[in-house]
PDB file of N, CA and C in Angstrom:
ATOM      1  N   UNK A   1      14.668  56.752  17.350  1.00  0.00           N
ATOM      2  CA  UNK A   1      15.637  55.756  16.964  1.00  0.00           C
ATOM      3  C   UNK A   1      16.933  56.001  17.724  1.00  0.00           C
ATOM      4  N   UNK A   2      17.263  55.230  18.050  1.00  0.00           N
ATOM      5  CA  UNK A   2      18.681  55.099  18.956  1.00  0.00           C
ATOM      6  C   UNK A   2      19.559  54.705  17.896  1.00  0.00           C
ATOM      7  N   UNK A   3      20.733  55.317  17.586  1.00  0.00           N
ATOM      8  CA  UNK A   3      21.991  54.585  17.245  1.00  0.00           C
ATOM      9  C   UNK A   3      22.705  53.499  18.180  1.00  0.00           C
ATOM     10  N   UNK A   4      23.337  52.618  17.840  1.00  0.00           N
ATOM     11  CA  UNK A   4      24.157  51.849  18.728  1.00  0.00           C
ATOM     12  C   UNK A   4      25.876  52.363  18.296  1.00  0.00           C
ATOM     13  N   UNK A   5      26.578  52.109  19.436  1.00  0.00           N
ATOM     14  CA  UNK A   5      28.085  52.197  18.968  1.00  0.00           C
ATOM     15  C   UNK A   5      28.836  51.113  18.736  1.00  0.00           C
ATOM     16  N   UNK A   6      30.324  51.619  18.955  1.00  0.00           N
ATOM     17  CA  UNK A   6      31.597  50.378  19.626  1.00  0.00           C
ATOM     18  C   UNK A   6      32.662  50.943  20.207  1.00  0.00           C
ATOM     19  N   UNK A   7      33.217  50.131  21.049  1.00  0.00           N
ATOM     20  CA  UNK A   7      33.768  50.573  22.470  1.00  0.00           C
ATOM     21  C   UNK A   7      34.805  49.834  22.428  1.00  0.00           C
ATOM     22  N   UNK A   8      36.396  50.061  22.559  1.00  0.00           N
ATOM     23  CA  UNK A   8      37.318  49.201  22.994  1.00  0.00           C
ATOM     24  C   UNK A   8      36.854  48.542  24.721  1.00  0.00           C
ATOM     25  N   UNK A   9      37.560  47.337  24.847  1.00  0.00           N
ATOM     26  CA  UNK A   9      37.700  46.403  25.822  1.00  0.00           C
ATOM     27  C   UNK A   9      38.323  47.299  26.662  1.00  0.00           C
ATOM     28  N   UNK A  10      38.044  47.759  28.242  1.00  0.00           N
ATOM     29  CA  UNK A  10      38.809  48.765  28.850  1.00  0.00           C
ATOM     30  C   UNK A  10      38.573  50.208  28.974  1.00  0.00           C
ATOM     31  N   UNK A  11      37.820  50.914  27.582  1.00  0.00           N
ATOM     32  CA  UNK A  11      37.749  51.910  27.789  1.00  0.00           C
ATOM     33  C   UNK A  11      36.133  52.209  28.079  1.00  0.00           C
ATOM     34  N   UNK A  12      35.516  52.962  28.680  1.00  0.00           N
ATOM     35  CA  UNK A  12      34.045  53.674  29.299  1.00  0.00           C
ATOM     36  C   UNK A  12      33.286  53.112  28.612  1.00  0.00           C
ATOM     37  N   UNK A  13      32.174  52.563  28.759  1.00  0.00           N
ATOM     38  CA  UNK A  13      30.938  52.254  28.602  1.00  0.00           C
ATOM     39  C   UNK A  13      30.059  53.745  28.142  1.00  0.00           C
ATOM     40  N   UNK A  14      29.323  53.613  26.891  1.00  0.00           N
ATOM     41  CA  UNK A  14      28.641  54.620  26.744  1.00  0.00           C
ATOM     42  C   UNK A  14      27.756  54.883  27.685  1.00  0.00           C
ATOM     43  N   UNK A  15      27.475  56.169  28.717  1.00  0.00           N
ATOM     44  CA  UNK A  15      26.580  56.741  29.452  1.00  0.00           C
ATOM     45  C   UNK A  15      25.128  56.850  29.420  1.00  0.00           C
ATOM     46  N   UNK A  16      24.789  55.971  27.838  1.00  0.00           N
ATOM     47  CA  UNK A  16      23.224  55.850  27.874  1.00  0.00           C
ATOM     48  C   UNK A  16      22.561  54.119  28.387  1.00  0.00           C
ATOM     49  N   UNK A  17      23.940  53.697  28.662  1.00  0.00           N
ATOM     50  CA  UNK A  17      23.580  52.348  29.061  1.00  0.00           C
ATOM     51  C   UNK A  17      23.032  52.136  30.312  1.00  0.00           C
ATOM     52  N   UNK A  18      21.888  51.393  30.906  1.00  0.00           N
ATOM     53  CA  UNK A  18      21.613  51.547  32.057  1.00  0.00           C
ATOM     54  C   UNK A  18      22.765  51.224  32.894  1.00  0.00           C
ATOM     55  N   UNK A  19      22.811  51.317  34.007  1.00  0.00           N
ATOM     56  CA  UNK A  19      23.843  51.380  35.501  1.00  0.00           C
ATOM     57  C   UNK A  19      24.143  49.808  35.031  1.00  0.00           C
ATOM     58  N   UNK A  20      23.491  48.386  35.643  1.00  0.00           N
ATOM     59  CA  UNK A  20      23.189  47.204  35.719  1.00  0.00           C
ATOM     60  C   UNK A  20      23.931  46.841  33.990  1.00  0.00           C
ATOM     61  N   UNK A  21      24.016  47.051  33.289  1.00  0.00           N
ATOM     62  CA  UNK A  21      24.154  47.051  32.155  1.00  0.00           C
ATOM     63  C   UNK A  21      26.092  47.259  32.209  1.00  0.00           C
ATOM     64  N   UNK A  22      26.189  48.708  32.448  1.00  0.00           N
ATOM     65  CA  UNK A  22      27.308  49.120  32.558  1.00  0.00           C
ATOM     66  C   UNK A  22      27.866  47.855  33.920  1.00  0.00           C
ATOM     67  N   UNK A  23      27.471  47.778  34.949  1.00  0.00           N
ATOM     68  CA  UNK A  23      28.204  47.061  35.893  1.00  0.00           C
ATOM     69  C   UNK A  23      28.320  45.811  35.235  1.00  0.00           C
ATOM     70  N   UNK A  24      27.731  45.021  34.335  1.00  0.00           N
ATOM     71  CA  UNK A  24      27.567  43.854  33.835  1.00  0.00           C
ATOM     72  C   UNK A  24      29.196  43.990  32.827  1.00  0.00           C
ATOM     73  N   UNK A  25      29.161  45.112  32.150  1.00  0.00           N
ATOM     74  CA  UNK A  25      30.249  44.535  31.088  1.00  0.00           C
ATOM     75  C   UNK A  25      31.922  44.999  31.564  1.00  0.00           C
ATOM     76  N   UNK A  26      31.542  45.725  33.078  1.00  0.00           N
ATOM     77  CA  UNK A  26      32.884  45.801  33.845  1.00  0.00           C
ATOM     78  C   UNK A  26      32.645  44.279  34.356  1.00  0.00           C
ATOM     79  N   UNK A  27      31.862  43.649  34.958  1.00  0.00           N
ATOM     80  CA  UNK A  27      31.839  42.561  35.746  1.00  0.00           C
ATOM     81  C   UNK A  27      33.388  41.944  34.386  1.00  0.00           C
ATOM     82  N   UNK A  28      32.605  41.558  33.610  1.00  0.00           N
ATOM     83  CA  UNK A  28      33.031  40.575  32.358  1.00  0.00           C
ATOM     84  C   UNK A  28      34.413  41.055  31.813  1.00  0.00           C
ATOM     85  N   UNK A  29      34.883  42.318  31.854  1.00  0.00           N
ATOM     86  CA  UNK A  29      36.312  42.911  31.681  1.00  0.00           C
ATOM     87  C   UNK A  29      37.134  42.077  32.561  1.00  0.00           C
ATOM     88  N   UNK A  30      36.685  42.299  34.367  1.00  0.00           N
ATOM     89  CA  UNK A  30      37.017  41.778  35.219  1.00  0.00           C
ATOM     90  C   UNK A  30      37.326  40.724  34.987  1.00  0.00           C
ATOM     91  N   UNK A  31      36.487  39.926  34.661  1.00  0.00           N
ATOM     92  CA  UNK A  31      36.721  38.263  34.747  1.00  0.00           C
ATOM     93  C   UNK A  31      38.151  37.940  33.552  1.00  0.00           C
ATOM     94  N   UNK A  32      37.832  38.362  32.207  1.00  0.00           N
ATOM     95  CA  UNK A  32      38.745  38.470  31.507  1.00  0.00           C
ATOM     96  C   UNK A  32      40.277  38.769  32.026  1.00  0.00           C
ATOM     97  N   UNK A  33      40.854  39.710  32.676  1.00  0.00           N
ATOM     98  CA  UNK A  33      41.788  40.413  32.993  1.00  0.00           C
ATOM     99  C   UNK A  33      42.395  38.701  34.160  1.00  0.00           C
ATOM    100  N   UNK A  34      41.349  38.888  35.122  1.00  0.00           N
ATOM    101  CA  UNK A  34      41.771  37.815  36.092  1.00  0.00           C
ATOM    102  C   UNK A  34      41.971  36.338  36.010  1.00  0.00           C
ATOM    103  N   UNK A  35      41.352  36.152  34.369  1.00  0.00           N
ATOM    104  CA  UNK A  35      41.981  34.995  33.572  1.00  0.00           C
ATOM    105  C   UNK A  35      42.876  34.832  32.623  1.00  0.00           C
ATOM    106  N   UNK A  36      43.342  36.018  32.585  1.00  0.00           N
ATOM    107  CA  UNK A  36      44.486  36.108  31.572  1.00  0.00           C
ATOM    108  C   UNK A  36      44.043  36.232  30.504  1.00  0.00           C
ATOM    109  N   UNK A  37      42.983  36.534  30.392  1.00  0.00           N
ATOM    110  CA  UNK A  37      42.445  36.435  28.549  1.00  0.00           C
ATOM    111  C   UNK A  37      43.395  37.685  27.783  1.00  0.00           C
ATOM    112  N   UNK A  38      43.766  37.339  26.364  1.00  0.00           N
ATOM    113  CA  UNK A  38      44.407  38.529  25.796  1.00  0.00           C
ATOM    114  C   UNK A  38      43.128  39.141  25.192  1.00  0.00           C
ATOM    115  N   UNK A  39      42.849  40.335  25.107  1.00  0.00           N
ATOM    116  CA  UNK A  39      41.890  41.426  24.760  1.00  0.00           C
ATOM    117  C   UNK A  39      42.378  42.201  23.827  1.00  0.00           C
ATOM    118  N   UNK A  40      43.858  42.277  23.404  1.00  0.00           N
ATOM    119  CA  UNK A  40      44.234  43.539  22.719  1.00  0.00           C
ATOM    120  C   UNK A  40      43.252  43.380  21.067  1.00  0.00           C
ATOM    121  N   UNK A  41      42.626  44.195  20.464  1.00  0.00           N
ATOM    122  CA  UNK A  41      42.004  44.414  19.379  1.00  0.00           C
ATOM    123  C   UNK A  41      40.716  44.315  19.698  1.00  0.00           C
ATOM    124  N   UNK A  42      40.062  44.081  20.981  1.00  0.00           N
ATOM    125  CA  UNK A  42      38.211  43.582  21.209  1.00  0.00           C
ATOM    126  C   UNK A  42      37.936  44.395  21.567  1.00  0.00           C
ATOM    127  N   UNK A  43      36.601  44.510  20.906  1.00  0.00           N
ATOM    128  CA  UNK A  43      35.130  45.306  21.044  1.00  0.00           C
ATOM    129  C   UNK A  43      33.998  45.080  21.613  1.00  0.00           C
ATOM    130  N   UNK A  44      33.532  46.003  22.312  1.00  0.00           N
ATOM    131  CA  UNK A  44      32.159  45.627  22.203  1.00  0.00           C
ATOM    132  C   UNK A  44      31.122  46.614  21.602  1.00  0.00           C
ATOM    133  N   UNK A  45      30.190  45.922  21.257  1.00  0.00           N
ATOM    134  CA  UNK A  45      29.185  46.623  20.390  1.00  0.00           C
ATOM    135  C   UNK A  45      27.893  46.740  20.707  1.00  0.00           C
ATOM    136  N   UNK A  46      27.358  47.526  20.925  1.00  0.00           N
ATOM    137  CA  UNK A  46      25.921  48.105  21.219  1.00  0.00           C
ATOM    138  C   UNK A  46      25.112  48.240  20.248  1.00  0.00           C
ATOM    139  N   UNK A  47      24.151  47.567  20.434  1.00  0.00           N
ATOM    140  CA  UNK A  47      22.486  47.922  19.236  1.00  0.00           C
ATOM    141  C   UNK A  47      21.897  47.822  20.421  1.00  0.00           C
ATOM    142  N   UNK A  48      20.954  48.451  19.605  1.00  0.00           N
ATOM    143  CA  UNK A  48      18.982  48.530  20.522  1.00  0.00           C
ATOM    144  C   UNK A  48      17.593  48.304  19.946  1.00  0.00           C
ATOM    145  N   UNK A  49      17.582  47.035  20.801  1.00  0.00           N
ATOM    146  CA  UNK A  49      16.871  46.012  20.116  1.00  0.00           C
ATOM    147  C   UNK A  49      15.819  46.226  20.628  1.00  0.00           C
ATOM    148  N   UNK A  50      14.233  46.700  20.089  1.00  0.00           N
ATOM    149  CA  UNK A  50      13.103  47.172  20.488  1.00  0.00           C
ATOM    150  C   UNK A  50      13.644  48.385  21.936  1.00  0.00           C
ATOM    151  N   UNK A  51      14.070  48.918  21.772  1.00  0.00           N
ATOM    152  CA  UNK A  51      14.896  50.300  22.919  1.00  0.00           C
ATOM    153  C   UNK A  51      15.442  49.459  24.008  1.00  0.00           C
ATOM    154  N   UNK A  52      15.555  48.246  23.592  1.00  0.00           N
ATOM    155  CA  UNK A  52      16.715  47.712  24.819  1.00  0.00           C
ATOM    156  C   UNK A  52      18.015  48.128  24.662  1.00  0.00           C
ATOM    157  N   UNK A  53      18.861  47.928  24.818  1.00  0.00           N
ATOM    158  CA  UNK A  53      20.298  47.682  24.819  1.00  0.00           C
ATOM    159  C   UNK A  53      20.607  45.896  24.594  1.00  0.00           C
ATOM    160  N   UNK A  54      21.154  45.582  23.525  1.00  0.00           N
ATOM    161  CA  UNK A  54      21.557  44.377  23.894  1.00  0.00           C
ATOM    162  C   UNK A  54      23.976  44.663  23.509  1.00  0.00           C
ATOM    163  N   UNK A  55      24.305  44.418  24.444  1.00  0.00           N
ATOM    164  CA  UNK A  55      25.764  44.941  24.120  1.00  0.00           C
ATOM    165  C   UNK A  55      26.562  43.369  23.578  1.00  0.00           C
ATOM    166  N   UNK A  56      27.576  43.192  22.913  1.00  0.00           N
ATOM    167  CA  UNK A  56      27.966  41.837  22.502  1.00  0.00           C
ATOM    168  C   UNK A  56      29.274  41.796  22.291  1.00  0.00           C
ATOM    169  N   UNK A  57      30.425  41.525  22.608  1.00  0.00           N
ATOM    170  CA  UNK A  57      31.872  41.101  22.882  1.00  0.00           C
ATOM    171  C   UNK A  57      32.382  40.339  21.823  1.00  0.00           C
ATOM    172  N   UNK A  58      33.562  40.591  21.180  1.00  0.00           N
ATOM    173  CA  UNK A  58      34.211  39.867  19.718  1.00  0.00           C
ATOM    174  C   UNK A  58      34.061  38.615  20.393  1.00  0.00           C
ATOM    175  N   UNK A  59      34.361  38.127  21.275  1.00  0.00           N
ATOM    176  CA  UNK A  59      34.450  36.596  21.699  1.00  0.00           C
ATOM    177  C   UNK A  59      32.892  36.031  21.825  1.00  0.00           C
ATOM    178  N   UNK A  60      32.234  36.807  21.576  1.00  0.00           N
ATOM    179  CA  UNK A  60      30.426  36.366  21.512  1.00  0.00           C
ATOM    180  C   UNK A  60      29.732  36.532  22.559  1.00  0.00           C
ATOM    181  N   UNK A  61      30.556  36.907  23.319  1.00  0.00           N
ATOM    182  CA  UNK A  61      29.810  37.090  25.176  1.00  0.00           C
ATOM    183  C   UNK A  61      28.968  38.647  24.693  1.00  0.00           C
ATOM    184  N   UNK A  62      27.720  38.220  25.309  1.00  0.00           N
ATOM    185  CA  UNK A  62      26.700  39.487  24.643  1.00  0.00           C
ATOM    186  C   UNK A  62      25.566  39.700  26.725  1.00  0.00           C
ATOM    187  N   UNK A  63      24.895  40.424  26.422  1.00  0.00           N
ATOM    188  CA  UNK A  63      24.506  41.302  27.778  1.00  0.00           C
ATOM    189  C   UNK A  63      23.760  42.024  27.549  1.00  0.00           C
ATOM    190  N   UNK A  64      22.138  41.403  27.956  1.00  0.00           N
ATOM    191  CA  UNK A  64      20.970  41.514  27.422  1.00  0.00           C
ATOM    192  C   UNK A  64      20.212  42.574  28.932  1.00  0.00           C
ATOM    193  N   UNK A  65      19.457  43.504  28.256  1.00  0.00           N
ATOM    194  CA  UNK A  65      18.559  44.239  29.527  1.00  0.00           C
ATOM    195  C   UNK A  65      17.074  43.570  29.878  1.00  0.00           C
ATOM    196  N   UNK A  66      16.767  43.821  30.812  1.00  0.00           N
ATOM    197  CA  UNK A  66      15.704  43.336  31.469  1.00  0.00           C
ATOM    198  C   UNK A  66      15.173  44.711  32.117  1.00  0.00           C
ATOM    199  N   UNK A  67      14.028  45.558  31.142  1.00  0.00           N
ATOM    200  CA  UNK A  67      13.846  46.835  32.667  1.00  0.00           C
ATOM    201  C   UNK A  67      13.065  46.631  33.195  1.00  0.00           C
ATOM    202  N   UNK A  68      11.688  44.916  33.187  1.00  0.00           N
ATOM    203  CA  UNK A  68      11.181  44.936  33.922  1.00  0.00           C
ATOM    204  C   UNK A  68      11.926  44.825  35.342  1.00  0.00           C
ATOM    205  N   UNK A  69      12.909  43.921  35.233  1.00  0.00           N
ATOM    206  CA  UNK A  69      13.303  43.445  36.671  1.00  0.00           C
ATOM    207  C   UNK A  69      15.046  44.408  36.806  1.00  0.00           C
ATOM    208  N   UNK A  70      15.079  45.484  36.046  1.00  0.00           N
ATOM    209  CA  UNK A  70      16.509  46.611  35.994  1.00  0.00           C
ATOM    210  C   UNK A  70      17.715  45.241  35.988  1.00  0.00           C
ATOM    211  N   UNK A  71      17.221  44.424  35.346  1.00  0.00           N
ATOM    212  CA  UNK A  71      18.269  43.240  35.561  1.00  0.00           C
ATOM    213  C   UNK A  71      19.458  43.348  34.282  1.00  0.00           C
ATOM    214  N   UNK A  72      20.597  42.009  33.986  1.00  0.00           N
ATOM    215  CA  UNK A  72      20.973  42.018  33.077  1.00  0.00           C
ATOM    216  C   UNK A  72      21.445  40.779  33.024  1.00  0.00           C
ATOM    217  N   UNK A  73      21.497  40.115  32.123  1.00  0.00           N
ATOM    218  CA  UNK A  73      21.999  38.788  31.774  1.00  0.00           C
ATOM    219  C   UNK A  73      22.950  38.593  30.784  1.00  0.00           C
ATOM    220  N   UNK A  74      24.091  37.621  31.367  1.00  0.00           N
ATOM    221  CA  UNK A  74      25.360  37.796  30.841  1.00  0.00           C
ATOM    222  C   UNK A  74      25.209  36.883  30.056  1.00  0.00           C
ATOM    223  N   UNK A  75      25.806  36.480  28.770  1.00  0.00           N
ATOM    224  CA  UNK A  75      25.590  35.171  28.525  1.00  0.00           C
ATOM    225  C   UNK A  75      27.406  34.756  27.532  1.00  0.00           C
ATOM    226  N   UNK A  76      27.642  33.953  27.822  1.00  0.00           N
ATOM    227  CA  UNK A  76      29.068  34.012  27.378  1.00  0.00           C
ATOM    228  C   UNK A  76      29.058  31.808  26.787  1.00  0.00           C
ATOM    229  N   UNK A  77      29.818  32.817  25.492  1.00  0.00           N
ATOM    230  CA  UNK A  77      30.349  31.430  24.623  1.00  0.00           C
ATOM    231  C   UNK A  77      31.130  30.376  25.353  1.00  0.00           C
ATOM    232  N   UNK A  78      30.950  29.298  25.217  1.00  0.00           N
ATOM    233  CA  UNK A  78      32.180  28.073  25.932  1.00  0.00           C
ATOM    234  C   UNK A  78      32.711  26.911  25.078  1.00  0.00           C
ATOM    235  N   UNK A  79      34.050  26.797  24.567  1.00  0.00           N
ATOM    236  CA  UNK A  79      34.203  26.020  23.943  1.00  0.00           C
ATOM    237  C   UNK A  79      34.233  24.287  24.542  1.00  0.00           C
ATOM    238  N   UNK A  80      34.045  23.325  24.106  1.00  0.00           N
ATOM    239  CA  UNK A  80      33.874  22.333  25.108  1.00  0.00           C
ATOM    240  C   UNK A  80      34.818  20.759  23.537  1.00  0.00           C
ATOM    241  N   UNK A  81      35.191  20.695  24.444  1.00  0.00           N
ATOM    242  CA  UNK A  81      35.803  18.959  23.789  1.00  0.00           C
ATOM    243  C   UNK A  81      35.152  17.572  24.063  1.00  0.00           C
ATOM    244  N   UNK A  82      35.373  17.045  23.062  1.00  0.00           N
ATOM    245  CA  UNK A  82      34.131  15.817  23.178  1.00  0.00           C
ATOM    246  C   UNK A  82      35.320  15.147  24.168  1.00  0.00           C
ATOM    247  N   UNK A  83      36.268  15.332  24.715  1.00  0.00           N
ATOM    248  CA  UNK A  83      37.400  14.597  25.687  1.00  0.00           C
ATOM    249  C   UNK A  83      36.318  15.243  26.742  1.00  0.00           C
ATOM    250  N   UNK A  84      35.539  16.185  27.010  1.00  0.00           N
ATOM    251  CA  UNK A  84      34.989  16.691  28.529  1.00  0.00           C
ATOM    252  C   UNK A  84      33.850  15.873  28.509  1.00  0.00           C
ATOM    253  N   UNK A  85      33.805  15.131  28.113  1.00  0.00           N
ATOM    254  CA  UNK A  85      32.246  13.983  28.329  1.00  0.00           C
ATOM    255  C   UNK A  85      32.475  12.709  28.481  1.00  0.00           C
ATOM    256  N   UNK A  86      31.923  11.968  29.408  1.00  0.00           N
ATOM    257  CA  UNK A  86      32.542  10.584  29.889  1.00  0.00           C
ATOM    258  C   UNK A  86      31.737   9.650  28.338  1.00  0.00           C
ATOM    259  N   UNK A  87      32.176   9.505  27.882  1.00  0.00           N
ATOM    260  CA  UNK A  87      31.447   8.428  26.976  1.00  0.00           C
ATOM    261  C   UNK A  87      30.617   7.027  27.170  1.00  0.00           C
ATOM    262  N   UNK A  88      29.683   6.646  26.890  1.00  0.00           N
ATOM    263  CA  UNK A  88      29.411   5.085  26.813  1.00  0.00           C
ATOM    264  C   UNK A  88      30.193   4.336  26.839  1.00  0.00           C
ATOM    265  N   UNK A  89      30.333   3.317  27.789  1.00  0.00           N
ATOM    266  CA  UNK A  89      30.863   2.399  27.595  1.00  0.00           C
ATOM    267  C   UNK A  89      30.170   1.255  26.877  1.00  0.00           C
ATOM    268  N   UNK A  90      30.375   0.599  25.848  1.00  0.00           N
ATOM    269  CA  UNK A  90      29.396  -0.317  25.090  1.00  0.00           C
ATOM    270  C   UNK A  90      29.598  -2.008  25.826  1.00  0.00           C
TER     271      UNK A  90
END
């Protein structure tokens, strides 16, 4: 059985995370920082889901393993306004 943790936004990635994994949730710090997002109080949180890693971000952005393909998939929340859709015109 694996425990999972939690990690401030910024600080080290636990060392049992694969490489691809770890580069995935610097990728996503990155992006944050270079959009101005405010971060102060966010986490991320680690469980292990059938001995995966799945890691998941207060804002819902979560980062799923793949060891067939050593991959990782980011997947991140988007808020959207019914103003971003051209409507019918009747």
């Amino acid at each position: 059985m694996q425990l999972g943790t939690r990690w401030a936004v910024g600080e080290a990635a636990p060392s049992s995370l694969p490489e691809v994994v770890a580069y995935a949730v610097q990728t996503v710090e990155e992006e944050l920082v270079a959009t101005d997002v405010e971060t102060t109080g966010w986490s991320w949180t680690l469980t292990w889901l059938e001995g995966k890693p799945v890691v998941s971000l207060d804002d819902g952005t979560e980062i799923r393993y793949n060891p067939q393909e050593d991959s990782a998939t980011i997947t991140q929340q988007i808020e959207a306004d019914a103003s971003d859709y051209d409507e019918d015109e009747a």
